[in-house]
PDB file of N, CA and C in Angstrom:
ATOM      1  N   UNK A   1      39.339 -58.718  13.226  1.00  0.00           N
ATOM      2  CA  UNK A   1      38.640 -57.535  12.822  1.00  0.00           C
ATOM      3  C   UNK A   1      38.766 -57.402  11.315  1.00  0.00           C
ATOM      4  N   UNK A   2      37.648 -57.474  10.253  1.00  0.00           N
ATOM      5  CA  UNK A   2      37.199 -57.541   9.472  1.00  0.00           C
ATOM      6  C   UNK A   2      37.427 -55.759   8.566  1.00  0.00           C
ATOM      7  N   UNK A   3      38.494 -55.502   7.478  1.00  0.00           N
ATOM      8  CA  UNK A   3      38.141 -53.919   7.064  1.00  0.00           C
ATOM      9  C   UNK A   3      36.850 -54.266   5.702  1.00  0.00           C
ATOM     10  N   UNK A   4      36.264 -54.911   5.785  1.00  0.00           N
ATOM     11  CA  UNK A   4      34.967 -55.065   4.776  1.00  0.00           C
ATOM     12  C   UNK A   4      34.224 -54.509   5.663  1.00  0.00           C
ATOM     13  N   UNK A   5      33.224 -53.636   4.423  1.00  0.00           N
ATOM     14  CA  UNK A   5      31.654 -52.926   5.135  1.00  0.00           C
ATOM     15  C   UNK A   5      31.205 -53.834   5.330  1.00  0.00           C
ATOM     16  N   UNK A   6      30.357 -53.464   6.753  1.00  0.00           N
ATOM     17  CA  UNK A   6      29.546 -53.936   7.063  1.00  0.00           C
ATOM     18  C   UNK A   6      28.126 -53.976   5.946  1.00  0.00           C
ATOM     19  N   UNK A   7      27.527 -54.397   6.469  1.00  0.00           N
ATOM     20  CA  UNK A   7      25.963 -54.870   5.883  1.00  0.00           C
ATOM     21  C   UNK A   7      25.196 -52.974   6.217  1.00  0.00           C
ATOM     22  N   UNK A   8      24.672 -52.778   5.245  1.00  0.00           N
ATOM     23  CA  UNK A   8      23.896 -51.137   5.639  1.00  0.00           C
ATOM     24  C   UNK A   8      23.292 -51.326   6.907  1.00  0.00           C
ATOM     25  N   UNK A   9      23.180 -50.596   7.914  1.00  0.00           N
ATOM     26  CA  UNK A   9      21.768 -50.271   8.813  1.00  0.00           C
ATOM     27  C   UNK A   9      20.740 -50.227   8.518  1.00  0.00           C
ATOM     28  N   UNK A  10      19.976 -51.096   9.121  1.00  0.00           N
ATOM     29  CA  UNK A  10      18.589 -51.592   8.126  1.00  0.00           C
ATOM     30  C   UNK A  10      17.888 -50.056   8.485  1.00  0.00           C
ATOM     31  N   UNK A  11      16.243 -49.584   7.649  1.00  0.00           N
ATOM     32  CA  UNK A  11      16.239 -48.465   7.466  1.00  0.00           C
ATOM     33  C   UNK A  11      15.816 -48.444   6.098  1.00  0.00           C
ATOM     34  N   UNK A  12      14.581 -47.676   5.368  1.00  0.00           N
ATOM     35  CA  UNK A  12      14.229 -46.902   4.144  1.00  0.00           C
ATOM     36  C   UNK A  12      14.778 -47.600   2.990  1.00  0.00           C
ATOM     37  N   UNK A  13      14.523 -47.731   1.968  1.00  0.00           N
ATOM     38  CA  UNK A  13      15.142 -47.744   0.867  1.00  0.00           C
ATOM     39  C   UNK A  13      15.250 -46.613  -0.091  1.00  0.00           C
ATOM     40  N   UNK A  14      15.584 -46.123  -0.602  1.00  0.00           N
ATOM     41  CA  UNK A  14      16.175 -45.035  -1.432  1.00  0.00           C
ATOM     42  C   UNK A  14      14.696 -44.552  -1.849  1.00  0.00           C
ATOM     43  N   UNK A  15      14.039 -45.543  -2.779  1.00  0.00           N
ATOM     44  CA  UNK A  15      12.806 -45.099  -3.221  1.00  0.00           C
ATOM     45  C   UNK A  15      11.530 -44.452  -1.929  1.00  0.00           C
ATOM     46  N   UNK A  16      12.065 -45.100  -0.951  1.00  0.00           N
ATOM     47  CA  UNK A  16      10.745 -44.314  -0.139  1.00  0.00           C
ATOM     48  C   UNK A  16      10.951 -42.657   0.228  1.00  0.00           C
ATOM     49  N   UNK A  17      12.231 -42.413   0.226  1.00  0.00           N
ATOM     50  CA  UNK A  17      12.849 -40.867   0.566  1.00  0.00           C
ATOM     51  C   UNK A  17      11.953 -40.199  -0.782  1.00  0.00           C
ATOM     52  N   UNK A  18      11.804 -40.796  -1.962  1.00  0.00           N
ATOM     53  CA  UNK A  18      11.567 -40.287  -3.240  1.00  0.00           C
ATOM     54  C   UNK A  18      10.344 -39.911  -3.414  1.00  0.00           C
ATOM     55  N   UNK A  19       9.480 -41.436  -2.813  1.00  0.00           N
ATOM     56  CA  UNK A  19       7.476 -41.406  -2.853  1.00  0.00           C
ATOM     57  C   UNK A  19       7.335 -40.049  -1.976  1.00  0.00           C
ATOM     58  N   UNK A  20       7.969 -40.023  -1.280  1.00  0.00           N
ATOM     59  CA  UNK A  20       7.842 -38.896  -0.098  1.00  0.00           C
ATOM     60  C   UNK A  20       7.742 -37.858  -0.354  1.00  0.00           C
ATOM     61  N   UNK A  21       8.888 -37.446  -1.164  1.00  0.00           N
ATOM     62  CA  UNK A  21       9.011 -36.171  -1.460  1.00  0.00           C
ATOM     63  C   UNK A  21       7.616 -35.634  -3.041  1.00  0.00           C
ATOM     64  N   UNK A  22       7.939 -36.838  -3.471  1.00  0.00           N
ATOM     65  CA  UNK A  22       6.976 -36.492  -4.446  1.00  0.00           C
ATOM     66  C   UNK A  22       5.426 -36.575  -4.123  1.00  0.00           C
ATOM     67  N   UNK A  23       5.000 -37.068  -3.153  1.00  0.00           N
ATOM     68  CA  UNK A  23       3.588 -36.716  -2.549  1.00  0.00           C
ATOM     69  C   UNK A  23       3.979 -35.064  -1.845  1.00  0.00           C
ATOM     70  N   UNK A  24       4.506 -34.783  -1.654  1.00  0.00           N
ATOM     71  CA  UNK A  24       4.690 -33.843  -0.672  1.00  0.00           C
ATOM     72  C   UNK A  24       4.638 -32.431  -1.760  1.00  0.00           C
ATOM     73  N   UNK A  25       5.060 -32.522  -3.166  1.00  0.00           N
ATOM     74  CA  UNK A  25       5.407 -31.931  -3.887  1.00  0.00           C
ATOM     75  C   UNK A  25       3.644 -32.171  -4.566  1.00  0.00           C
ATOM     76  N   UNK A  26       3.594 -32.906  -4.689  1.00  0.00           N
ATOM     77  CA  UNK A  26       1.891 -33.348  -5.493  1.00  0.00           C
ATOM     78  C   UNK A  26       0.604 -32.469  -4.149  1.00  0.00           C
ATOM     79  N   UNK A  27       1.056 -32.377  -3.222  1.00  0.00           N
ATOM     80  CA  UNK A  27       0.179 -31.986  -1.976  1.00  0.00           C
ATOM     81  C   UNK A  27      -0.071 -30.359  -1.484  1.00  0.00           C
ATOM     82  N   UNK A  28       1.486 -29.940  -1.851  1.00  0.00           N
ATOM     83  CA  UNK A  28       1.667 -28.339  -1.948  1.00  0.00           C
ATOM     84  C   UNK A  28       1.271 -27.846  -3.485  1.00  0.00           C
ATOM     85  N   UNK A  29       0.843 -28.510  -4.720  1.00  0.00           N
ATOM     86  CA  UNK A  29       0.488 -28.258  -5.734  1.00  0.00           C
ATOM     87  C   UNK A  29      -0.890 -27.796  -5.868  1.00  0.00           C
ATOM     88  N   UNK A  30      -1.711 -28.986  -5.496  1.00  0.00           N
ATOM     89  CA  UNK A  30      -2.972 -28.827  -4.724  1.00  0.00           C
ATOM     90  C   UNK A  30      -3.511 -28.245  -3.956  1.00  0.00           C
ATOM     91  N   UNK A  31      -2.569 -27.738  -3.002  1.00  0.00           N
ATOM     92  CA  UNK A  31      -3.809 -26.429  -2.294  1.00  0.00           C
ATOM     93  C   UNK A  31      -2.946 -25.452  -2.814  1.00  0.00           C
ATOM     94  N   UNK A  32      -2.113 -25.005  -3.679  1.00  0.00           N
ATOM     95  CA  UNK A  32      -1.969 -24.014  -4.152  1.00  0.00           C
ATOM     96  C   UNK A  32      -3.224 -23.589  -5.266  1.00  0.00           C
ATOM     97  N   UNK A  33      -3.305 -24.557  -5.947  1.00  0.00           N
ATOM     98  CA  UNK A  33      -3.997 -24.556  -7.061  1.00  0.00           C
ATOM     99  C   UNK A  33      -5.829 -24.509  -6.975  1.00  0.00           C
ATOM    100  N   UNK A  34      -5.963 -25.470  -5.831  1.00  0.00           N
ATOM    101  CA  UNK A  34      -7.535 -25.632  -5.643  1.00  0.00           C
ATOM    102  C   UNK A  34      -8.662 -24.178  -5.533  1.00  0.00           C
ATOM    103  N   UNK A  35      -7.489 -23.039  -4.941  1.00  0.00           N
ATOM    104  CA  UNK A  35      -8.731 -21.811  -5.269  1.00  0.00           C
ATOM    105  C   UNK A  35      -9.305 -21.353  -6.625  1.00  0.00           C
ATOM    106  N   UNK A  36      -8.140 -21.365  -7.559  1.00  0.00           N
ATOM    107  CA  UNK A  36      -8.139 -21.349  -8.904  1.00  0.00           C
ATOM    108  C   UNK A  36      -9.102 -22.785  -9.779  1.00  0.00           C
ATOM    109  N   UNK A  37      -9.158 -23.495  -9.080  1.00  0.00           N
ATOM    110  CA  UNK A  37     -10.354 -24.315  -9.844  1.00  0.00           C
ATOM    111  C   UNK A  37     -11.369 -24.302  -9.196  1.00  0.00           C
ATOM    112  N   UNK A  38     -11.707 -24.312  -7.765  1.00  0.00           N
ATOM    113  CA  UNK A  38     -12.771 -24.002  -7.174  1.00  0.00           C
ATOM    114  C   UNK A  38     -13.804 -22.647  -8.316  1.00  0.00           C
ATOM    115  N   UNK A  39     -12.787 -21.844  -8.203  1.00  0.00           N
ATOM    116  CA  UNK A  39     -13.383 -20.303  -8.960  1.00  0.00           C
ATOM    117  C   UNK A  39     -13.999 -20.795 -10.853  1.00  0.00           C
ATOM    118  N   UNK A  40     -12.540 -21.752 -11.336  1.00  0.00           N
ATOM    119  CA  UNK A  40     -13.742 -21.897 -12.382  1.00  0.00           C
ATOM    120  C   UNK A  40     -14.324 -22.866 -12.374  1.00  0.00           C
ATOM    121  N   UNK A  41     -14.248 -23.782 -11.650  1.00  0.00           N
ATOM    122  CA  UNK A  41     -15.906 -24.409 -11.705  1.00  0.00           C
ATOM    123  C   UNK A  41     -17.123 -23.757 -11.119  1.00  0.00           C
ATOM    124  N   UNK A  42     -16.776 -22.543 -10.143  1.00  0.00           N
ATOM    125  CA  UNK A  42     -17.926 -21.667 -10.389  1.00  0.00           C
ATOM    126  C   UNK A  42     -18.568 -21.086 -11.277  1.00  0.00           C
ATOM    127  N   UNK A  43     -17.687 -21.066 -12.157  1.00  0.00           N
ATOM    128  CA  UNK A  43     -17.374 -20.023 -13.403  1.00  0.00           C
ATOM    129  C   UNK A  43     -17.463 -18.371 -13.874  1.00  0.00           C
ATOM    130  N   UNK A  44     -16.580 -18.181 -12.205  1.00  0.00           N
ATOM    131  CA  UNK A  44     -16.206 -16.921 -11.982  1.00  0.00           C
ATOM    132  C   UNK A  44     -14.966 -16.125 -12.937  1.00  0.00           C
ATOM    133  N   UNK A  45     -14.107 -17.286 -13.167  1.00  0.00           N
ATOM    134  CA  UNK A  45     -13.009 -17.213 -13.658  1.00  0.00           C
ATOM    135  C   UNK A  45     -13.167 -17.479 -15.337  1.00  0.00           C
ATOM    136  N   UNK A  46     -12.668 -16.711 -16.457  1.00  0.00           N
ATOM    137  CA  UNK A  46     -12.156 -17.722 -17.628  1.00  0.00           C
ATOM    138  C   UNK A  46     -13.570 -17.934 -18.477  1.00  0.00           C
ATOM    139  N   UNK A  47     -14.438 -18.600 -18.405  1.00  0.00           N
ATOM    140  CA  UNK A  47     -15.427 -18.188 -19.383  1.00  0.00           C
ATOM    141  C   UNK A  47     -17.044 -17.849 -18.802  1.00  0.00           C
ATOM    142  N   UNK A  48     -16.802 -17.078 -17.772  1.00  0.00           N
ATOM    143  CA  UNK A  48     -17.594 -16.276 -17.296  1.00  0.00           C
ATOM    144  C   UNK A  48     -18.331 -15.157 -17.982  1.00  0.00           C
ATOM    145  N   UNK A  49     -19.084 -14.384 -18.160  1.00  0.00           N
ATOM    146  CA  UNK A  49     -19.634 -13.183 -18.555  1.00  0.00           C
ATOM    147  C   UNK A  49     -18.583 -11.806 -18.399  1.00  0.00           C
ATOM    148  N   UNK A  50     -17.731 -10.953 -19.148  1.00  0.00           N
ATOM    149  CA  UNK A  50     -17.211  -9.869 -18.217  1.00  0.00           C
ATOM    150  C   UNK A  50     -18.090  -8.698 -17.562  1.00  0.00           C
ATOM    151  N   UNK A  51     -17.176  -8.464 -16.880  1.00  0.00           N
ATOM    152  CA  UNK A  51     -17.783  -7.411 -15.744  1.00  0.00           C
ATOM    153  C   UNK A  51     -18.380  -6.613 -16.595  1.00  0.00           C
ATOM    154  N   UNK A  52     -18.947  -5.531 -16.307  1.00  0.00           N
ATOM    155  CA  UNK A  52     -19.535  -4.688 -16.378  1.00  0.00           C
ATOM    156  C   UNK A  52     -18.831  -2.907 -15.904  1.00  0.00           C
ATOM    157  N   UNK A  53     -18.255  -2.464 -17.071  1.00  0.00           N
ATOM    158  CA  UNK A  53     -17.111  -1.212 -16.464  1.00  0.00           C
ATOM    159  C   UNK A  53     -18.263  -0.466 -15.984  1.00  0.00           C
ATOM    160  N   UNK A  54     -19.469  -0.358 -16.174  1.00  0.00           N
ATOM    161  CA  UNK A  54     -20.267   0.756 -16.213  1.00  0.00           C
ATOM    162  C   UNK A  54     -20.045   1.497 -14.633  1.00  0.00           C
ATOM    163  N   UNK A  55     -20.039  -0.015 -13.549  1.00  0.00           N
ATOM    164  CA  UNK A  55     -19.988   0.834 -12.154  1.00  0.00           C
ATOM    165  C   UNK A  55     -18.309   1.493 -12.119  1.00  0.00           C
ATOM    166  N   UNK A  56     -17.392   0.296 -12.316  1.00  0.00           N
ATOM    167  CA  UNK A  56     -16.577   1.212 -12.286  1.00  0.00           C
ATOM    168  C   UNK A  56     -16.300   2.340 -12.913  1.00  0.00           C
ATOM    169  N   UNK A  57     -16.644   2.956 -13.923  1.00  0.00           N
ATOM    170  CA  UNK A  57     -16.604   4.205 -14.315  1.00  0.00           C
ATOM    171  C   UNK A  57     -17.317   4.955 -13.402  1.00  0.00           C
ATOM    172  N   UNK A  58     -18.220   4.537 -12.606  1.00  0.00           N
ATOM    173  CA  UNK A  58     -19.208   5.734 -11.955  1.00  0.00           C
ATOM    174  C   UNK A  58     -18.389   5.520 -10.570  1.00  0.00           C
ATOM    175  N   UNK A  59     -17.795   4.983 -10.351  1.00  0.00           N
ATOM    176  CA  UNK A  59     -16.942   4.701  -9.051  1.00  0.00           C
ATOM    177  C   UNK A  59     -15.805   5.734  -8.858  1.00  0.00           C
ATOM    178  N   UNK A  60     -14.874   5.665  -9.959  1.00  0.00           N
ATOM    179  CA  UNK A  60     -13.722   6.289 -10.401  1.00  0.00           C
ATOM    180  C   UNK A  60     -14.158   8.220 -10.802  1.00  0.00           C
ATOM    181  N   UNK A  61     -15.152   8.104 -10.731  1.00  0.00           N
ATOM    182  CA  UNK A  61     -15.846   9.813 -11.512  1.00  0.00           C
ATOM    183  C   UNK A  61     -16.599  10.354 -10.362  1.00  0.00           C
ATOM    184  N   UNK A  62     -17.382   9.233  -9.123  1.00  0.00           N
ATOM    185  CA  UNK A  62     -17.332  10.089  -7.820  1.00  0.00           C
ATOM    186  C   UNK A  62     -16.144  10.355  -7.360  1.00  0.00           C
ATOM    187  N   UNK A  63     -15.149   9.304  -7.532  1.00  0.00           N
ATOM    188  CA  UNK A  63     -13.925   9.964  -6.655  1.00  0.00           C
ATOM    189  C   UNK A  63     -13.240  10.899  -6.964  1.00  0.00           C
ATOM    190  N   UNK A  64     -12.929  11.450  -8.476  1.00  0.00           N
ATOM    191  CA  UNK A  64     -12.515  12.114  -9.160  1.00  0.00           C
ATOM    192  C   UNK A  64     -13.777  13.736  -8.049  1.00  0.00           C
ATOM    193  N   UNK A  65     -15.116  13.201  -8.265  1.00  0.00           N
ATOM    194  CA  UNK A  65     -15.076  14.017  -7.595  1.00  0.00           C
ATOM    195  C   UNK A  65     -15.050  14.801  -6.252  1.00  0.00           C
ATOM    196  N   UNK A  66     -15.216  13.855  -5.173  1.00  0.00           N
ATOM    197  CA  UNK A  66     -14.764  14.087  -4.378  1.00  0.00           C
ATOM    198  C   UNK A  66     -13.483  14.861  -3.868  1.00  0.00           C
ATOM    199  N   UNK A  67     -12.317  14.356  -4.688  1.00  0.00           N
ATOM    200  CA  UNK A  67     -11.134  14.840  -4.901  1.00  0.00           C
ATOM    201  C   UNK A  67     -10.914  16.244  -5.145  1.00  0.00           C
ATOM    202  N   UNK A  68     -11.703  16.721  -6.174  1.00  0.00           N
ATOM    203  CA  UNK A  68     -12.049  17.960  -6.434  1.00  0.00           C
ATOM    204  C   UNK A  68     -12.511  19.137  -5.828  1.00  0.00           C
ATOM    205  N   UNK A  69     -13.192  18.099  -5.190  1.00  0.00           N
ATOM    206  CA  UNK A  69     -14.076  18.900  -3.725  1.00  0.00           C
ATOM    207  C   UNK A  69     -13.037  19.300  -2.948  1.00  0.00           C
ATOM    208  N   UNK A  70     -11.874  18.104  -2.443  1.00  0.00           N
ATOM    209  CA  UNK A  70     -11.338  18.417  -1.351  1.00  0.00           C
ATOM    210  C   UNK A  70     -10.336  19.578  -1.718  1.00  0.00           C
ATOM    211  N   UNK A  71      -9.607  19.088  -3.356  1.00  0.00           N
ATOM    212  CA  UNK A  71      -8.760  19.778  -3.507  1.00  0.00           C
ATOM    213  C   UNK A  71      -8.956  21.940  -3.496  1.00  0.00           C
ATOM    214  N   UNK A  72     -10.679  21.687  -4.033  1.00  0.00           N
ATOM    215  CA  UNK A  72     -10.833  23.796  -3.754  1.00  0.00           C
ATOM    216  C   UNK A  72     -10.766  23.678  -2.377  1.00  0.00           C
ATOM    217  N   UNK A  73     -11.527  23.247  -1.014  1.00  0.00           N
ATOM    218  CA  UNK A  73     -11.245  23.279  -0.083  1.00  0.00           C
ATOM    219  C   UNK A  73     -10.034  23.257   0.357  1.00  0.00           C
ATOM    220  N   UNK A  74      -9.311  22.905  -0.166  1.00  0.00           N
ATOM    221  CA  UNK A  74      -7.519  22.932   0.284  1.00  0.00           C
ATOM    222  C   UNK A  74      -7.390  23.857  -0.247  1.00  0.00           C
ATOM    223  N   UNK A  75      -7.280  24.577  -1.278  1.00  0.00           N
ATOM    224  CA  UNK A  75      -7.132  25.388  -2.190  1.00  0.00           C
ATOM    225  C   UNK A  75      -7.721  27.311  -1.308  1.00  0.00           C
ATOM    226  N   UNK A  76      -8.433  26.735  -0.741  1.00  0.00           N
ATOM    227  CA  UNK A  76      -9.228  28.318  -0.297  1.00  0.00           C
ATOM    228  C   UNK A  76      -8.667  28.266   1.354  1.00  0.00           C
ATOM    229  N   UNK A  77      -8.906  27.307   1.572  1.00  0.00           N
ATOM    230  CA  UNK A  77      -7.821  27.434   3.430  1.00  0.00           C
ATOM    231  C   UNK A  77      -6.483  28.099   2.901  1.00  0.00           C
ATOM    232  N   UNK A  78      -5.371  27.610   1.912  1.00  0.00           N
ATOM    233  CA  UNK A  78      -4.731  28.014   1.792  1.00  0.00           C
ATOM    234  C   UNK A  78      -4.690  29.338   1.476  1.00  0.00           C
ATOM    235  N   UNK A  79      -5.248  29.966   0.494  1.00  0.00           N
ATOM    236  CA  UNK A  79      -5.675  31.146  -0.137  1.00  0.00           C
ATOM    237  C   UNK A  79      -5.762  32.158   1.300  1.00  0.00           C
ATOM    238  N   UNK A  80      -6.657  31.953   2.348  1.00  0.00           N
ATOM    239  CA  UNK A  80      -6.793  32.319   3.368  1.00  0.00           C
ATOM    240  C   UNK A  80      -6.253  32.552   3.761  1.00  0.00           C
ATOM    241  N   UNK A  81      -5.417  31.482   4.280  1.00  0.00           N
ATOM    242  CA  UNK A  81      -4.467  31.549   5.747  1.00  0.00           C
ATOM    243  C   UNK A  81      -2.792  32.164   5.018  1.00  0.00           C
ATOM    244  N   UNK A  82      -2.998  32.506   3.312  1.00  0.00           N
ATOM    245  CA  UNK A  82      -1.765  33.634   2.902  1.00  0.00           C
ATOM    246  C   UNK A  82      -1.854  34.662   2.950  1.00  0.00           C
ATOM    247  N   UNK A  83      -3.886  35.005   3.249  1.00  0.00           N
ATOM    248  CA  UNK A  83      -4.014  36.485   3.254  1.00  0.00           C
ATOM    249  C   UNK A  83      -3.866  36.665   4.782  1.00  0.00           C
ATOM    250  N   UNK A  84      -3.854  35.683   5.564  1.00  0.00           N
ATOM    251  CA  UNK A  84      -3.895  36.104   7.346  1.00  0.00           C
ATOM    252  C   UNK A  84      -2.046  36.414   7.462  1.00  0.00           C
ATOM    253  N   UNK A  85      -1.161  35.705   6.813  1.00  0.00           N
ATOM    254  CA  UNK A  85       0.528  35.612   7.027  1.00  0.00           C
ATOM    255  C   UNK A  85       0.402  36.919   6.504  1.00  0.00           C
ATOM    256  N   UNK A  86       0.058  37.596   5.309  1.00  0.00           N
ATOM    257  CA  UNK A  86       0.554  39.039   4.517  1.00  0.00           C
ATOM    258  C   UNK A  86      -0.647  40.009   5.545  1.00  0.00           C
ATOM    259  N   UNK A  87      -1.184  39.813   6.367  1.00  0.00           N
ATOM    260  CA  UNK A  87      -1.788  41.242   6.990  1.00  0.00           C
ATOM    261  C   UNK A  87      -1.080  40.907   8.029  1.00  0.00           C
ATOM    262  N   UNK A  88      -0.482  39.476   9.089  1.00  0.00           N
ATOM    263  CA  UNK A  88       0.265  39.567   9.766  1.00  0.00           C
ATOM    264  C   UNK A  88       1.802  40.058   9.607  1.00  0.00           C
ATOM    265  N   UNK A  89       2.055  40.169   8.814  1.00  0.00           N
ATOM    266  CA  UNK A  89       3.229  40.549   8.225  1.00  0.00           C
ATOM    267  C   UNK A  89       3.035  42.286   7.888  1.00  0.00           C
ATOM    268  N   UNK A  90       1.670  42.603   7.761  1.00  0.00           N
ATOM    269  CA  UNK A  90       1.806  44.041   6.931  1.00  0.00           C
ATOM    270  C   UNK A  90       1.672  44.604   9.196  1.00  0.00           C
ATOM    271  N   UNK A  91       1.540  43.762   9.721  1.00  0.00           N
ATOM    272  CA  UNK A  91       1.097  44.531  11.051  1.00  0.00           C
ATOM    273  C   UNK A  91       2.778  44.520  11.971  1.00  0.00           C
ATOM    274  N   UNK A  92       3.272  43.454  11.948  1.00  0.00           N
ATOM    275  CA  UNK A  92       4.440  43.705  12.419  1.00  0.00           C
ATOM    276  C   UNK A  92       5.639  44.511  12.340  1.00  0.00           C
ATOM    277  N   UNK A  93       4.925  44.857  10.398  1.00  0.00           N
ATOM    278  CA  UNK A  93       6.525  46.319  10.114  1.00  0.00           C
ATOM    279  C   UNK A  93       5.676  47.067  10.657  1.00  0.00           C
ATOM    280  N   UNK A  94       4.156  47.761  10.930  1.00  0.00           N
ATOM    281  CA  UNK A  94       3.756  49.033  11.546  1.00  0.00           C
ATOM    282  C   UNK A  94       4.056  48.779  12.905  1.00  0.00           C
ATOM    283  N   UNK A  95       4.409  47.874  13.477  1.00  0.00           N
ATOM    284  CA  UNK A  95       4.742  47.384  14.771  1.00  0.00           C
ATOM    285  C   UNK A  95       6.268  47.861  15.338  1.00  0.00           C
ATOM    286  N   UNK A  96       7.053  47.221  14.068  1.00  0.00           N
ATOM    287  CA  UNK A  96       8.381  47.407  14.438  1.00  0.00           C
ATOM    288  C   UNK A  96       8.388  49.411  13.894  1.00  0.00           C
ATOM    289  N   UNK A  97       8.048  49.965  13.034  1.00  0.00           N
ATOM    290  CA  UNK A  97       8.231  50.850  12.874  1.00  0.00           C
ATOM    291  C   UNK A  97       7.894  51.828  13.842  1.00  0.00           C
ATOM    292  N   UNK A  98       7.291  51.525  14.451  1.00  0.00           N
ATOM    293  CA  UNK A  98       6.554  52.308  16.305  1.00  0.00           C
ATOM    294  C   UNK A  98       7.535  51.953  17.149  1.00  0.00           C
ATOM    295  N   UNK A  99       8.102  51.036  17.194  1.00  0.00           N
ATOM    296  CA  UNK A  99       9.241  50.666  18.187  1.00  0.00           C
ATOM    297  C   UNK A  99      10.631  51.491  17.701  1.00  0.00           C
ATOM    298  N   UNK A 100      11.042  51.164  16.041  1.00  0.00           N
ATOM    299  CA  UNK A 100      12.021  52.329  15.887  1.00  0.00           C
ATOM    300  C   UNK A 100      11.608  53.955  16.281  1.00  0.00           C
ATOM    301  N   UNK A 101      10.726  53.825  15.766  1.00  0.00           N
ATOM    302  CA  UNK A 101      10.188  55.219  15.758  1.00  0.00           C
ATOM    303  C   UNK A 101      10.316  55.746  17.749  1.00  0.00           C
ATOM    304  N   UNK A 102      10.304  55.043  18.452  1.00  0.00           N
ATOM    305  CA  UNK A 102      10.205  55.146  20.097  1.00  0.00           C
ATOM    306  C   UNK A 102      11.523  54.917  19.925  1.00  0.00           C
ATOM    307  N   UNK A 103      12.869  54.440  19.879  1.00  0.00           N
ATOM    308  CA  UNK A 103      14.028  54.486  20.217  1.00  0.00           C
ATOM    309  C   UNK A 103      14.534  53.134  20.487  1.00  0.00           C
ATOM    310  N   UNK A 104      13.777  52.070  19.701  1.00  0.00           N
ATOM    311  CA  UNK A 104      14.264  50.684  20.010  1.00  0.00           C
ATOM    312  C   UNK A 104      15.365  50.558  19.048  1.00  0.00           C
ATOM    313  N   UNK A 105      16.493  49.816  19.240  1.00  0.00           N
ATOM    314  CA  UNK A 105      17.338  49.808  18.628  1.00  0.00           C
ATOM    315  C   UNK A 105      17.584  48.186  17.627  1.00  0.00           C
ATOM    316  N   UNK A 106      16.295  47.600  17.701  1.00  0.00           N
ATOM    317  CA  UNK A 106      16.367  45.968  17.238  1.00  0.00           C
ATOM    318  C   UNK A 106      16.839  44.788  17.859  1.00  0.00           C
ATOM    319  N   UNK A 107      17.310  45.120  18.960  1.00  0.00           N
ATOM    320  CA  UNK A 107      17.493  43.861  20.066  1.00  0.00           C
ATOM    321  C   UNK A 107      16.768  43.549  20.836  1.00  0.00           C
ATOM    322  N   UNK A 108      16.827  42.396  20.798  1.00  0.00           N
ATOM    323  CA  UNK A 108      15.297  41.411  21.269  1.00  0.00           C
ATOM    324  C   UNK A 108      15.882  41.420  23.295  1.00  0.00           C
ATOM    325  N   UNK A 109      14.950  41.542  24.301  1.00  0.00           N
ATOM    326  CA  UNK A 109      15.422  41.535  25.942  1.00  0.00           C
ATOM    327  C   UNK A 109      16.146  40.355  25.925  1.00  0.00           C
TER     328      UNK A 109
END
């Protein structure tokens, strides 16, 4: 019995673990990248014409008003429904005051 290594297990050579990885690395580059050139060889991207703010300004100034809209509508429900709590409120002391006034003593049955 021999303590010299044996001969390797045949199997790969170092460099093919390497081609491997580096196609693999060259392959995830590429479809990362391909939407971004697809777009400028449309020439959507980069030396394209720029947009045009004009809609978005008219985009941003309906919503503004819309917003506005909703916000008096919020604004007047509320307004409302503080004048319905203060007449409900102005009805329950003439309420409770009829009950003192009859001999209730403030304890609920």
């Amino acid at each position: 019995m021999s303590l010299a290594a044996d001969a390797p297990p045949p199997g790969s050579p170092w460099w093919v673990y390497v081609a491997g990885f580096l196609v693999t690395v060259l392959v995830a580059y590429v479809a990362a990248r391909s939407p971004v050139w697809v777009e400028k060889a449309k020439g959507r991207l980069g030396g394209g014409k720029p947009a045009d703010p004009a809609p978005a300004l008219e985009k941003a100034t309906a919503g503004e008003a819309i917003l506005r809209e909703w916000r008096n509508a919020t604004q007047a429900d509320l307004d409302e429904a503080e004048q319905e709590i203060a007449r409900l409120r102005k009805r329950m002391g003439k309420l409770e005051a009829e009950l003192y006034r009859r001999g209730w003593d403030g304890r609920v049955p």
